[in-house]
N, C-alpha and C. Protein backbone atom coordinates (compact mmCIF):
# COMPACT_ATOMS: atom_id res chain seq x y z
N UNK A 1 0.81 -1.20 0.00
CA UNK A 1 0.00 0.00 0.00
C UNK A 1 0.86 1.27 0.00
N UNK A 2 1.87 1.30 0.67
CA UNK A 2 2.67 2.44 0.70
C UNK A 2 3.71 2.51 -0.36
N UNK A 3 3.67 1.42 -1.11
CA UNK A 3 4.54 1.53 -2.39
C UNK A 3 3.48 1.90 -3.48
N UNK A 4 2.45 1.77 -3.72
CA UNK A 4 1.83 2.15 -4.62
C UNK A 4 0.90 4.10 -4.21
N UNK A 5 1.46 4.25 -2.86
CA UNK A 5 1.14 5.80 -2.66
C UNK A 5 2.11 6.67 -2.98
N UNK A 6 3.50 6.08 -2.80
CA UNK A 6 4.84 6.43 -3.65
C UNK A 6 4.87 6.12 -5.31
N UNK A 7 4.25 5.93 -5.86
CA UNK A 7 4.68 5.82 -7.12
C UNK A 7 2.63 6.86 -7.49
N UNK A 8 2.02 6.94 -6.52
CA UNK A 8 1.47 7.90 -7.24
C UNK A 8 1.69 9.20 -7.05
N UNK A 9 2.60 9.43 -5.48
CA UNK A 9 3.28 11.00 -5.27
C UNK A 9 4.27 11.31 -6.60
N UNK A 10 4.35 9.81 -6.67
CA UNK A 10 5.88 10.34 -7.92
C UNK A 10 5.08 10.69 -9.38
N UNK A 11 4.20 9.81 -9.73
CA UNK A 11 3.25 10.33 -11.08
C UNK A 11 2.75 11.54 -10.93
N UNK A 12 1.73 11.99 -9.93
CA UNK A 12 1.88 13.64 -9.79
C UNK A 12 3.04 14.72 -9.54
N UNK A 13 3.80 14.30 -9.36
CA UNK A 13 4.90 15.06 -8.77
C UNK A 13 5.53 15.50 -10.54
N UNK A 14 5.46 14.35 -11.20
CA UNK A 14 6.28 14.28 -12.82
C UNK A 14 5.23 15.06 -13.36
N UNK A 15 4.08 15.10 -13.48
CA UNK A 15 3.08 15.78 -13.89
C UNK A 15 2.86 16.88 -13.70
N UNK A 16 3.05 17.31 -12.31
CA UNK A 16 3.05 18.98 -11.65
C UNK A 16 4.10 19.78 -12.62
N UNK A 17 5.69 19.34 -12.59
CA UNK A 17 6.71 19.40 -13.19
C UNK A 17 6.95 19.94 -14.26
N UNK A 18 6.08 18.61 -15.50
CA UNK A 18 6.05 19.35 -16.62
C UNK A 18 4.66 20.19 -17.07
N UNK A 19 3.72 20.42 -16.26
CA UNK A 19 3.20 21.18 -16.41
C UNK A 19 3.12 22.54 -16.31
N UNK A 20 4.55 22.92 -15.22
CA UNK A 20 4.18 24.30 -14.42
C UNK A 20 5.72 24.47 -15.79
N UNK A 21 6.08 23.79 -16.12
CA UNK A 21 7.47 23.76 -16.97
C UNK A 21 6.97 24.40 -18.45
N UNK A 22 5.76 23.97 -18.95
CA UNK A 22 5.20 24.20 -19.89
C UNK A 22 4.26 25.40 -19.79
N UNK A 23 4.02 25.67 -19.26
CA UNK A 23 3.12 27.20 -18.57
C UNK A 23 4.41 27.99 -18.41
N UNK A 24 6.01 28.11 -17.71
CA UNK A 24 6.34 28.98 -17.39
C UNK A 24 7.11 29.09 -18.94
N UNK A 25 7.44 28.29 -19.67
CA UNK A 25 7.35 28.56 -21.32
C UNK A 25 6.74 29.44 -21.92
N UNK A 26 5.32 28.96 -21.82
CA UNK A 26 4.15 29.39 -22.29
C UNK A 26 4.10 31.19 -21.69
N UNK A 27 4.50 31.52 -20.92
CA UNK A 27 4.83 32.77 -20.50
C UNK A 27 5.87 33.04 -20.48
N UNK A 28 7.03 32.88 -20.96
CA UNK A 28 8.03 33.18 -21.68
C UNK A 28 7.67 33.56 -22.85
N UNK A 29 6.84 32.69 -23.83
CA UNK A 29 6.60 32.97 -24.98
C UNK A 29 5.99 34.74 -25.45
N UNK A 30 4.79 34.67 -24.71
CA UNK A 30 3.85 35.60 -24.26
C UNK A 30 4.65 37.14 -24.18
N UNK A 31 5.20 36.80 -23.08
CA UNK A 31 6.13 37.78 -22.93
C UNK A 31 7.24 38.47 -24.00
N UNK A 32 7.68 37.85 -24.51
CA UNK A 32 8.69 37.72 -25.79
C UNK A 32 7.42 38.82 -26.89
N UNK A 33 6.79 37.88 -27.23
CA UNK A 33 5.82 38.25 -27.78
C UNK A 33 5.21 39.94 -27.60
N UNK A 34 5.29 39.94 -26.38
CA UNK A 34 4.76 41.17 -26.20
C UNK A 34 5.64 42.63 -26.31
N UNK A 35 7.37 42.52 -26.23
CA UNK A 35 8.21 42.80 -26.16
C UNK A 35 8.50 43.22 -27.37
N UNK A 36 8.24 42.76 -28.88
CA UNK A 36 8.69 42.52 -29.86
C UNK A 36 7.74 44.15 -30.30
N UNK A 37 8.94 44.80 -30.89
CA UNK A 37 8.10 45.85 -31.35
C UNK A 37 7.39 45.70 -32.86
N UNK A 38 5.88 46.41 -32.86
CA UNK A 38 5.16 46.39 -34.17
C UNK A 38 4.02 45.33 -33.85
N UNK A 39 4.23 44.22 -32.50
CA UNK A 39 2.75 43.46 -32.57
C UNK A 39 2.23 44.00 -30.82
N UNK A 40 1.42 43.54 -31.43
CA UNK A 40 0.04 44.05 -30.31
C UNK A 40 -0.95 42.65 -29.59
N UNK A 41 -0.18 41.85 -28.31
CA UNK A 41 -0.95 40.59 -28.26
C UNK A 41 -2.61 41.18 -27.38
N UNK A 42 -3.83 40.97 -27.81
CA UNK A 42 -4.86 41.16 -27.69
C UNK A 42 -5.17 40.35 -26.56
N UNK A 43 -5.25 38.71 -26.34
CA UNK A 43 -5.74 38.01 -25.52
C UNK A 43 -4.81 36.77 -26.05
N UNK A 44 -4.54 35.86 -24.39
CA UNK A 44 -4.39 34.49 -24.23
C UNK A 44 -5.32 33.81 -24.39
N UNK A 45 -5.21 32.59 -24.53
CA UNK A 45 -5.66 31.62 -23.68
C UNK A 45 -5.46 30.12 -24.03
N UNK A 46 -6.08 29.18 -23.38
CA UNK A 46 -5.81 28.41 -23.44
C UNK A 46 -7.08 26.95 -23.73
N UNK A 47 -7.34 26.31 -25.19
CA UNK A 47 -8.34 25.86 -25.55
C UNK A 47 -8.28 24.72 -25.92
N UNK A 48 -8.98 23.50 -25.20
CA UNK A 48 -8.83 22.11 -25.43
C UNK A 48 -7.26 21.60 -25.52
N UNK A 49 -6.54 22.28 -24.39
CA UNK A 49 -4.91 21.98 -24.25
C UNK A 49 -3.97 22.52 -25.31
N UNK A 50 -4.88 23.44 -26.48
CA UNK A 50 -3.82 23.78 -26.86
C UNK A 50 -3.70 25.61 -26.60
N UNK A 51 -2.52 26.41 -26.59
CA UNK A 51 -2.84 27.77 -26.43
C UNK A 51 -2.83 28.97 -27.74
N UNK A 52 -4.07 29.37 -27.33
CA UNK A 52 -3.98 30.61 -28.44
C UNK A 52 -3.32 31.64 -28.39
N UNK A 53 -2.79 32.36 -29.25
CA UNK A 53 -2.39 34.08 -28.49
C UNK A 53 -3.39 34.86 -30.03
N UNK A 54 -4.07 35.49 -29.37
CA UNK A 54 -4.74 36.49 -30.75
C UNK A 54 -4.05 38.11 -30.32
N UNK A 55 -3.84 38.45 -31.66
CA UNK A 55 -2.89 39.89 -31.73
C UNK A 55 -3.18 40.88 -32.36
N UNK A 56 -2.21 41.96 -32.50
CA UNK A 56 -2.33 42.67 -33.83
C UNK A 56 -1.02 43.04 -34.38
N UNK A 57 -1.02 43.16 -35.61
CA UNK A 57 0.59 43.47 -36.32
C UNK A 57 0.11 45.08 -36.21
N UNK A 58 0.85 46.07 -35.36
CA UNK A 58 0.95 47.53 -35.40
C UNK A 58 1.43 48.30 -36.81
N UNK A 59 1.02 49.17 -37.43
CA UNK A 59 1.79 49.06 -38.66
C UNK A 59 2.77 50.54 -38.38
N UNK A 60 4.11 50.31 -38.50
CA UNK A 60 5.19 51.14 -38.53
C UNK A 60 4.53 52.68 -39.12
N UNK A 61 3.97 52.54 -40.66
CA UNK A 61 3.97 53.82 -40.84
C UNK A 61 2.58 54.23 -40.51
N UNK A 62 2.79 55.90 -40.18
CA UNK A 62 1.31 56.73 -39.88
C UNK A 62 0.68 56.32 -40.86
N UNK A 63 -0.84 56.42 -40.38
CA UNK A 63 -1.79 56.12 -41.53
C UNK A 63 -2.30 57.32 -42.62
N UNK A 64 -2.34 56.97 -43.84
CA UNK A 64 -2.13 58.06 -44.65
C UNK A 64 -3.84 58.93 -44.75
N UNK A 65 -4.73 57.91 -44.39
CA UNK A 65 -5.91 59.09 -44.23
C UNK A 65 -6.00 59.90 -42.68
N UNK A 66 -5.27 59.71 -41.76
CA UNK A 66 -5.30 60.74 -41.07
C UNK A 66 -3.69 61.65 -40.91
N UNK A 67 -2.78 61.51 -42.21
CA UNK A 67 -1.54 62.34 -41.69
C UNK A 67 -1.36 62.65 -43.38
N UNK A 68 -2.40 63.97 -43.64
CA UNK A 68 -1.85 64.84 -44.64
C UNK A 68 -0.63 65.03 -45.00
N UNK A 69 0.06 65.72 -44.26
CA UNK A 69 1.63 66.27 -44.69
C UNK A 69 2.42 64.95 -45.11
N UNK A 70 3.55 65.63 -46.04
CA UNK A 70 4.42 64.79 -46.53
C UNK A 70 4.98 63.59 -45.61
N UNK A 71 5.14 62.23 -45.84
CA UNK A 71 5.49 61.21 -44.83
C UNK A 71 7.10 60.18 -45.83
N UNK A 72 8.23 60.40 -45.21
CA UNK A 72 9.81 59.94 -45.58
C UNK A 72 9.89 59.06 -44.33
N UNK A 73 9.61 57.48 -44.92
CA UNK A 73 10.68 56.79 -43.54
C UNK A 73 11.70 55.90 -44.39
N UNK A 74 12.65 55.58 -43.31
CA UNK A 74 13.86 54.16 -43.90
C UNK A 74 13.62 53.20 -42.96
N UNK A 75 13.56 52.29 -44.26
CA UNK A 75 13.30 51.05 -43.38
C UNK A 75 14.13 50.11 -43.55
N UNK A 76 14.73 48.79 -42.40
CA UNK A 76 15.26 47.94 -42.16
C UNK A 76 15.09 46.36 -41.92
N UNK A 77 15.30 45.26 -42.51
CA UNK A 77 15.17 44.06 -41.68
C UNK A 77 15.85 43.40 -42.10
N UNK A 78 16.17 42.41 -41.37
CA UNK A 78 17.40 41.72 -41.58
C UNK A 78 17.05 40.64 -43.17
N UNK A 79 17.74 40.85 -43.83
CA UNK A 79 18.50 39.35 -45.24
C UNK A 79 17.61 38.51 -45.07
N UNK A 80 17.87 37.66 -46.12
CA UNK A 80 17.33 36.30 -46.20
C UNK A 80 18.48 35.49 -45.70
N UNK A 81 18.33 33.92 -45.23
CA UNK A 81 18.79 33.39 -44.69
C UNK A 81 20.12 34.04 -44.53
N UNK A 82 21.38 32.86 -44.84
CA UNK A 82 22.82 33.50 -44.11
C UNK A 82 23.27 34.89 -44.58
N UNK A 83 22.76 35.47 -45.24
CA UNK A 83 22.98 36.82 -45.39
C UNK A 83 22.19 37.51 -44.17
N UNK A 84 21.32 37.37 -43.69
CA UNK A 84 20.83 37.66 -42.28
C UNK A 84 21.52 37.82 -41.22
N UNK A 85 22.80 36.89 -41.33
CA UNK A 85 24.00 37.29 -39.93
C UNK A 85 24.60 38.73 -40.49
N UNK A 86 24.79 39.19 -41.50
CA UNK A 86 25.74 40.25 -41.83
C UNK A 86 25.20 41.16 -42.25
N UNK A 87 23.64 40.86 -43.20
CA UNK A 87 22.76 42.20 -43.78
C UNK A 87 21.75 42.61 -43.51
N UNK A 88 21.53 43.59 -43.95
CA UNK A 88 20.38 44.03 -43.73
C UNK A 88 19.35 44.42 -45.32
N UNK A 89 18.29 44.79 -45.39
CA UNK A 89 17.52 44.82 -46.29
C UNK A 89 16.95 46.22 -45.62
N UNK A 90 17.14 46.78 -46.91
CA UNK A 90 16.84 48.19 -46.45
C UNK A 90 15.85 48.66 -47.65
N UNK A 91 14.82 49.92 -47.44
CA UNK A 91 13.95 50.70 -47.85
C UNK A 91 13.52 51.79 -48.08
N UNK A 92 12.81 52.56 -48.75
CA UNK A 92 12.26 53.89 -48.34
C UNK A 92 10.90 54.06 -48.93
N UNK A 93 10.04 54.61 -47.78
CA UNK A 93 8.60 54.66 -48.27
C UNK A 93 8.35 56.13 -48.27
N UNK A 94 7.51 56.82 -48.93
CA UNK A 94 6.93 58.06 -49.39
C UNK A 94 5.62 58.24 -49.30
N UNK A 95 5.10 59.23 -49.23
CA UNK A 95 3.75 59.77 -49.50
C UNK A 95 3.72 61.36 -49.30
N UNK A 96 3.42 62.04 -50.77
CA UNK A 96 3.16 63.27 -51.15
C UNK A 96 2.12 63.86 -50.08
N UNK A 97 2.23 64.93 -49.83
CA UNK A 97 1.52 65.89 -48.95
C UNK A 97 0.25 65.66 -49.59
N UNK A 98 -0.98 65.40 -49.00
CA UNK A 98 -2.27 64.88 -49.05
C UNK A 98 -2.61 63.77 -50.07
N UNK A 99 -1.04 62.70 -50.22
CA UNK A 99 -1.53 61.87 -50.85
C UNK A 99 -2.18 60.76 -49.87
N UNK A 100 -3.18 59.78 -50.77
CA UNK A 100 -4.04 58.67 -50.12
C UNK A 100 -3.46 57.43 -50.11
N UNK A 101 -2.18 56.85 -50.28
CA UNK A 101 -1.21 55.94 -49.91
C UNK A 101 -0.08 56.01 -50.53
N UNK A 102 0.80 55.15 -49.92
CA UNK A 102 2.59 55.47 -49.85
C UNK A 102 3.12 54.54 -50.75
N UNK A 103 4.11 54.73 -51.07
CA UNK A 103 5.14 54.38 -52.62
C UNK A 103 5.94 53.71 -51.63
N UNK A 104 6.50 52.44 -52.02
CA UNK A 104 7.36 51.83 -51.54
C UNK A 104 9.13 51.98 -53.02
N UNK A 105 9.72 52.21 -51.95
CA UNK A 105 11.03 51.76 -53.15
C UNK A 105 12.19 51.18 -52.35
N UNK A 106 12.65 50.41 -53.35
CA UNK A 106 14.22 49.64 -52.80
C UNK A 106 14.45 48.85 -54.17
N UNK A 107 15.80 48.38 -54.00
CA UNK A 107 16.60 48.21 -54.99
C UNK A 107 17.18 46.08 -54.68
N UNK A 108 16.42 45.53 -55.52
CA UNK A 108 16.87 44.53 -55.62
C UNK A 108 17.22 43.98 -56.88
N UNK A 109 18.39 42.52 -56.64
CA UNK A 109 19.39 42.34 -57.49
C UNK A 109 18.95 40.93 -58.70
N UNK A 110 17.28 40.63 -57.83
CA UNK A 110 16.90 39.67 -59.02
C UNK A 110 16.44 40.03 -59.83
N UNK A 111 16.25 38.91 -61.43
CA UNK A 111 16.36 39.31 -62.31
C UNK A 111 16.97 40.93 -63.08
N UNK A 112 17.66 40.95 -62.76
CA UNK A 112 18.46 42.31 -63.59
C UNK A 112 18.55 41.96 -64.69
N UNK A 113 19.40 40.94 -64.68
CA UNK A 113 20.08 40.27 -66.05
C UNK A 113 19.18 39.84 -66.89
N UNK A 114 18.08 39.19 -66.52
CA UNK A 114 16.60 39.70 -67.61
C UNK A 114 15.90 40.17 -67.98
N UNK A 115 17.01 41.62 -67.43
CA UNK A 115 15.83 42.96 -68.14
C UNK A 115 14.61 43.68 -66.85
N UNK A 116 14.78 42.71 -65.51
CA UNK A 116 14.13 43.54 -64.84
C UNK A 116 14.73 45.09 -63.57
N UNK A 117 13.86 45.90 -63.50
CA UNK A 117 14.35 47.34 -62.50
C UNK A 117 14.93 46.45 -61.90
N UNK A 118 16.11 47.37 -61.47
CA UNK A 118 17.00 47.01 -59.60
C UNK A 118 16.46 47.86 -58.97
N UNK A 119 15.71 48.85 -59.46
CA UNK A 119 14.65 49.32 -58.43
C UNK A 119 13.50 49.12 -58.16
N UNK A 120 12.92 48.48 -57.18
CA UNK A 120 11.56 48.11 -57.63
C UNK A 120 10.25 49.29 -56.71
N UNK A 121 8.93 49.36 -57.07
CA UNK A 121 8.29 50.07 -56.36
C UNK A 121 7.53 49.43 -56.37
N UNK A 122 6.54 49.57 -55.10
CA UNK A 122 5.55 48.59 -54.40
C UNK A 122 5.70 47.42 -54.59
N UNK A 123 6.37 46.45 -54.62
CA UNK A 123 6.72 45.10 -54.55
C UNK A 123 5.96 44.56 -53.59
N UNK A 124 6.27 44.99 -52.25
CA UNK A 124 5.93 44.41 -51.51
C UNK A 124 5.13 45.26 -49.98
N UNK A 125 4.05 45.36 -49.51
CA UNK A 125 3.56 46.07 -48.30
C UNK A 125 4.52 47.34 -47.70
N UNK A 126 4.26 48.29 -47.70
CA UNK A 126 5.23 49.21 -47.27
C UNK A 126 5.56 48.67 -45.75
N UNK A 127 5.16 48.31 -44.99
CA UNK A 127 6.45 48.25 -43.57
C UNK A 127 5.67 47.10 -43.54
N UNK A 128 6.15 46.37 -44.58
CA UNK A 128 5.76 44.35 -44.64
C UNK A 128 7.29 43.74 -43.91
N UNK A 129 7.07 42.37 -43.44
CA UNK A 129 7.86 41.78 -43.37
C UNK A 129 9.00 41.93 -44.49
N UNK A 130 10.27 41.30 -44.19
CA UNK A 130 11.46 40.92 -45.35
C UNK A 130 12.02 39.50 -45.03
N UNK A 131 11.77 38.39 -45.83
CA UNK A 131 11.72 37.15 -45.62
C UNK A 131 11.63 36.83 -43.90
N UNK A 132 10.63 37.13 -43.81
CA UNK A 132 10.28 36.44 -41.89
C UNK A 132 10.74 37.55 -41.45
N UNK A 133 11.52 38.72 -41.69
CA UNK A 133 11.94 39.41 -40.55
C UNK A 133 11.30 40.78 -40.01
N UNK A 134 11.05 41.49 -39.39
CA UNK A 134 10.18 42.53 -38.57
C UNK A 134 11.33 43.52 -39.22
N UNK A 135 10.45 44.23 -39.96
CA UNK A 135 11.55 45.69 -40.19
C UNK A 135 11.49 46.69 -38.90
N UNK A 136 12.39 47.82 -39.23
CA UNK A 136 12.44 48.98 -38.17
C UNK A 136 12.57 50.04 -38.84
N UNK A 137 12.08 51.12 -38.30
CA UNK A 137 12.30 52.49 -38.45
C UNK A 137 13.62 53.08 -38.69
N UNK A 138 14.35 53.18 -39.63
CA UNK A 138 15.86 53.77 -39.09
C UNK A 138 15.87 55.58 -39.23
N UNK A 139 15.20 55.94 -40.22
CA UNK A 139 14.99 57.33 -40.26
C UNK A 139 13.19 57.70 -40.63
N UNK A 140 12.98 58.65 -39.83
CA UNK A 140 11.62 58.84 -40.12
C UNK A 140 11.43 60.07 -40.22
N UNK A 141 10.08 60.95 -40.67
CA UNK A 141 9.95 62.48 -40.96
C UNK A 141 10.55 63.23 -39.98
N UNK A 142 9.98 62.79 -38.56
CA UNK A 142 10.65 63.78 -37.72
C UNK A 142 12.16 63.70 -37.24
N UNK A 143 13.24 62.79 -37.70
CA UNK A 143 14.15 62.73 -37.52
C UNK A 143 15.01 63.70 -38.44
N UNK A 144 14.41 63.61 -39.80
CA UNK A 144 14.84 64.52 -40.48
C UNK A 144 14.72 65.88 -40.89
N UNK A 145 13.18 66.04 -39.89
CA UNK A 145 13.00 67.54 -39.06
C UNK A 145 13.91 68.12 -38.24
N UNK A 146 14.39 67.25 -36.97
CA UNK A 146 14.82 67.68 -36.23
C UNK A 146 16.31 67.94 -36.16
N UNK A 147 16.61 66.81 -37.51
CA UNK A 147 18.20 66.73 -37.05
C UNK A 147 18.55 67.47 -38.84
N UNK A 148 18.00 66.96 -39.62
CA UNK A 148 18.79 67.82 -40.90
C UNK A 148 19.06 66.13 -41.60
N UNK A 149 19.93 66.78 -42.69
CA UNK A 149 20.66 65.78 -43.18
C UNK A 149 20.71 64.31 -42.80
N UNK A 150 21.07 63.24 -43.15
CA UNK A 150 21.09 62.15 -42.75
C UNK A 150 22.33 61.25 -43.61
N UNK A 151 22.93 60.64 -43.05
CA UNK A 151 23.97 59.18 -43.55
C UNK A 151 23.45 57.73 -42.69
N UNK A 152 23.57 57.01 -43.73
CA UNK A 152 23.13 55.92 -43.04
C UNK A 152 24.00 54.69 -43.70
N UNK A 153 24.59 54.16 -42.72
CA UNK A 153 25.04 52.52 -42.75
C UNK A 153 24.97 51.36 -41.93
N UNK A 154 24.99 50.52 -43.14
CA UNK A 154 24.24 49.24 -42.94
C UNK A 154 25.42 48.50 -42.80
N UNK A 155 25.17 48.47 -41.11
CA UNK A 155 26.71 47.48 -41.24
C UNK A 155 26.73 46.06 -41.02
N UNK A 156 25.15 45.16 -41.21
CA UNK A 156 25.09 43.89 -40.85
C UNK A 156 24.71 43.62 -39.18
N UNK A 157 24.22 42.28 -38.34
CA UNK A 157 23.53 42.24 -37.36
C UNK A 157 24.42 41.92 -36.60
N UNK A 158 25.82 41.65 -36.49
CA UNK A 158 26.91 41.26 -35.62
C UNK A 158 27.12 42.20 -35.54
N UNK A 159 27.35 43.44 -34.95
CA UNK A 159 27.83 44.53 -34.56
C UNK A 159 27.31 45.12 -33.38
N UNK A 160 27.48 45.70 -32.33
CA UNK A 160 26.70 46.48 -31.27
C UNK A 160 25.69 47.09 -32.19
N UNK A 161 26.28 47.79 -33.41
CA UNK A 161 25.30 48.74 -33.55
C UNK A 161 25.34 48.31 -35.39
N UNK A 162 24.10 48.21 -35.64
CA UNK A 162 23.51 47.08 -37.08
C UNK A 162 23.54 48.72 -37.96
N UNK A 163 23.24 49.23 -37.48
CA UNK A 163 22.12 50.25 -38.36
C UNK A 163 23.07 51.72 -37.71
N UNK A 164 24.17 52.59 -38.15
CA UNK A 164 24.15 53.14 -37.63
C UNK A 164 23.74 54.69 -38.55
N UNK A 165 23.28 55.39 -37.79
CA UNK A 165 22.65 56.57 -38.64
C UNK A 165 23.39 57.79 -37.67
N UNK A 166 23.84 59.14 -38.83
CA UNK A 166 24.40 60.30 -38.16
C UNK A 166 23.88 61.44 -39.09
N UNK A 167 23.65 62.18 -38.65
CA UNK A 167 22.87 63.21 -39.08
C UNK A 167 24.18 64.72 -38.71
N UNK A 168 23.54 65.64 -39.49
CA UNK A 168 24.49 67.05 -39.67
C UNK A 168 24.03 67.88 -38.54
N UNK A 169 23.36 67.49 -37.50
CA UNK A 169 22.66 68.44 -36.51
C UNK A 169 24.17 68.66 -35.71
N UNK A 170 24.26 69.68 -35.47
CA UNK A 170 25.24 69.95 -34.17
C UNK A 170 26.24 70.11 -35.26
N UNK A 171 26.36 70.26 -36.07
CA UNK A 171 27.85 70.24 -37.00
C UNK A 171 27.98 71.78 -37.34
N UNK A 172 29.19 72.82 -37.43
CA UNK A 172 28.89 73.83 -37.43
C UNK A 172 29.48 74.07 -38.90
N UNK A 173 29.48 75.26 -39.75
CA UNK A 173 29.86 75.59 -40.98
C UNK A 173 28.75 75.35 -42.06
N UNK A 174 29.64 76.01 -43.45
CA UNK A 174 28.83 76.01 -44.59
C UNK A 174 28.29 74.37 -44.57
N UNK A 175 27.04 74.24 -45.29
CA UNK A 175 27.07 73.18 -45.75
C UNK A 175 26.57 73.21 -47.17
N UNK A 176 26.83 72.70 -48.11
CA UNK A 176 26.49 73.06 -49.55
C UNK A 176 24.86 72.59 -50.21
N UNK A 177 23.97 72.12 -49.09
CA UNK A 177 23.09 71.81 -49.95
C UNK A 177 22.04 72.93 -49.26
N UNK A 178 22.72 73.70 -48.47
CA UNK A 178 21.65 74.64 -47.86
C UNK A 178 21.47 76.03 -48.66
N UNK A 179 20.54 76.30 -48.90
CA UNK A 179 20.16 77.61 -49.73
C UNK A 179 20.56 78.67 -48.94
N UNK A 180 21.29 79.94 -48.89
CA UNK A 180 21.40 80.97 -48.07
C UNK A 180 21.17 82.38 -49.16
N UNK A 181 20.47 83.25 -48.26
CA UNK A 181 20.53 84.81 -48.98
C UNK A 181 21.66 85.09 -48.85
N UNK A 182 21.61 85.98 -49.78
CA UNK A 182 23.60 87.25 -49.73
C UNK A 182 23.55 87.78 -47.99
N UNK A 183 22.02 88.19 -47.65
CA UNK A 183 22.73 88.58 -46.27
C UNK A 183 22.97 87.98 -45.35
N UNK A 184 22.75 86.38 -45.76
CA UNK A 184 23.26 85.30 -44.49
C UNK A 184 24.90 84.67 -45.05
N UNK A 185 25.23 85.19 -46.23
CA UNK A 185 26.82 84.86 -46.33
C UNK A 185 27.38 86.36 -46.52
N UNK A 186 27.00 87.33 -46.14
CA UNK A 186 28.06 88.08 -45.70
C UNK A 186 28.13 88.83 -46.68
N UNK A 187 27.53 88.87 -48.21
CA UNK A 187 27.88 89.49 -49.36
C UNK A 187 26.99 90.88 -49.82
């Protein structure tokens, strides 16, 4: 009798185990999930043992029927497979001052050789995935409000810093793409 109350402490005990093991997963997951910028998890739960998560994909750019003025972002996500450790896949989306949706452009290297653009436009969702990967913001309208000018390099995902961007703000002197009157150069 007391060997068969030991081998059922031990069947619940294995059971408790991987259950609370699989739940603290299961909220790992969740969490992760929620962390990840651009989605929006709505509700858990959990249905006939298996678990749901229902969400929303946030979409990067403002929406063009409520943001009249002109809209410039750059966008980022990592390569397709092993080019994914080192690159990045980069973008730029547009929309004219009271236009009703945005122009996608970027420059890819298939078919060239049969005659197709290396630039392509609207290919693909303006702040869509890039093979599985979550793009990012690297420059957006108000960055280039606030700061001026922009350089941007793509230095691949092994680096502290993937994406680094520097702008002309704080830089002092002529700069040649700026328009000036005679009485702001002195003449």
């Amino acid at each position: 009798m007391l060997a068969l109350l030991a081998v059922l402490l031990l069947a619940i005990s294995v059971w408790m185990f991987f259950a609370l093991r699989a739940r603290s997963r299961w909220n790992g997951y969740v969490n992760a999930l929620r962390a990840e910028p651009g989605l929006v998890v709505v509700s858990t739960s959990r249905t006939g043992g298996k678990y749901v998560v229902t969400g929303l994909r946030d979409p990067l750019a403002p929406d063009p029927a409520t943001t009249p003025e002109a809209v410039i972002q750059v966008y980022a996500a990592r390569a397709w497979g092993w080019k994914g450790i080192f690159a990045v896949h980069s973008w730029i989306i547009m929309k004219r001052q009271d236009a009703p949706t945005y122009e996608r452009y970027e420059v890819v290297g298939w078919g060239v050789r049969r005659g197709a653009p290396a630039i392509r436009k609207d290919m693909r969702p303006i702040d869509g995935y890039w093979a599985g990967n979550l793009p990012r913001v690297v420059v957006d309208r108000f960055d280039l409000w606030r700061n001026g000018a922009h350089a941007i390099w793509l230095n691949g995902w092994l680096g502290h810093r993937p994406v680094r961007v520097r702008s002309v703000n704080g830089q002092r002197g002529d700069r040649p793409w700026i328009v000036r009157s005679d009485s702001q150069r002195g003449g």
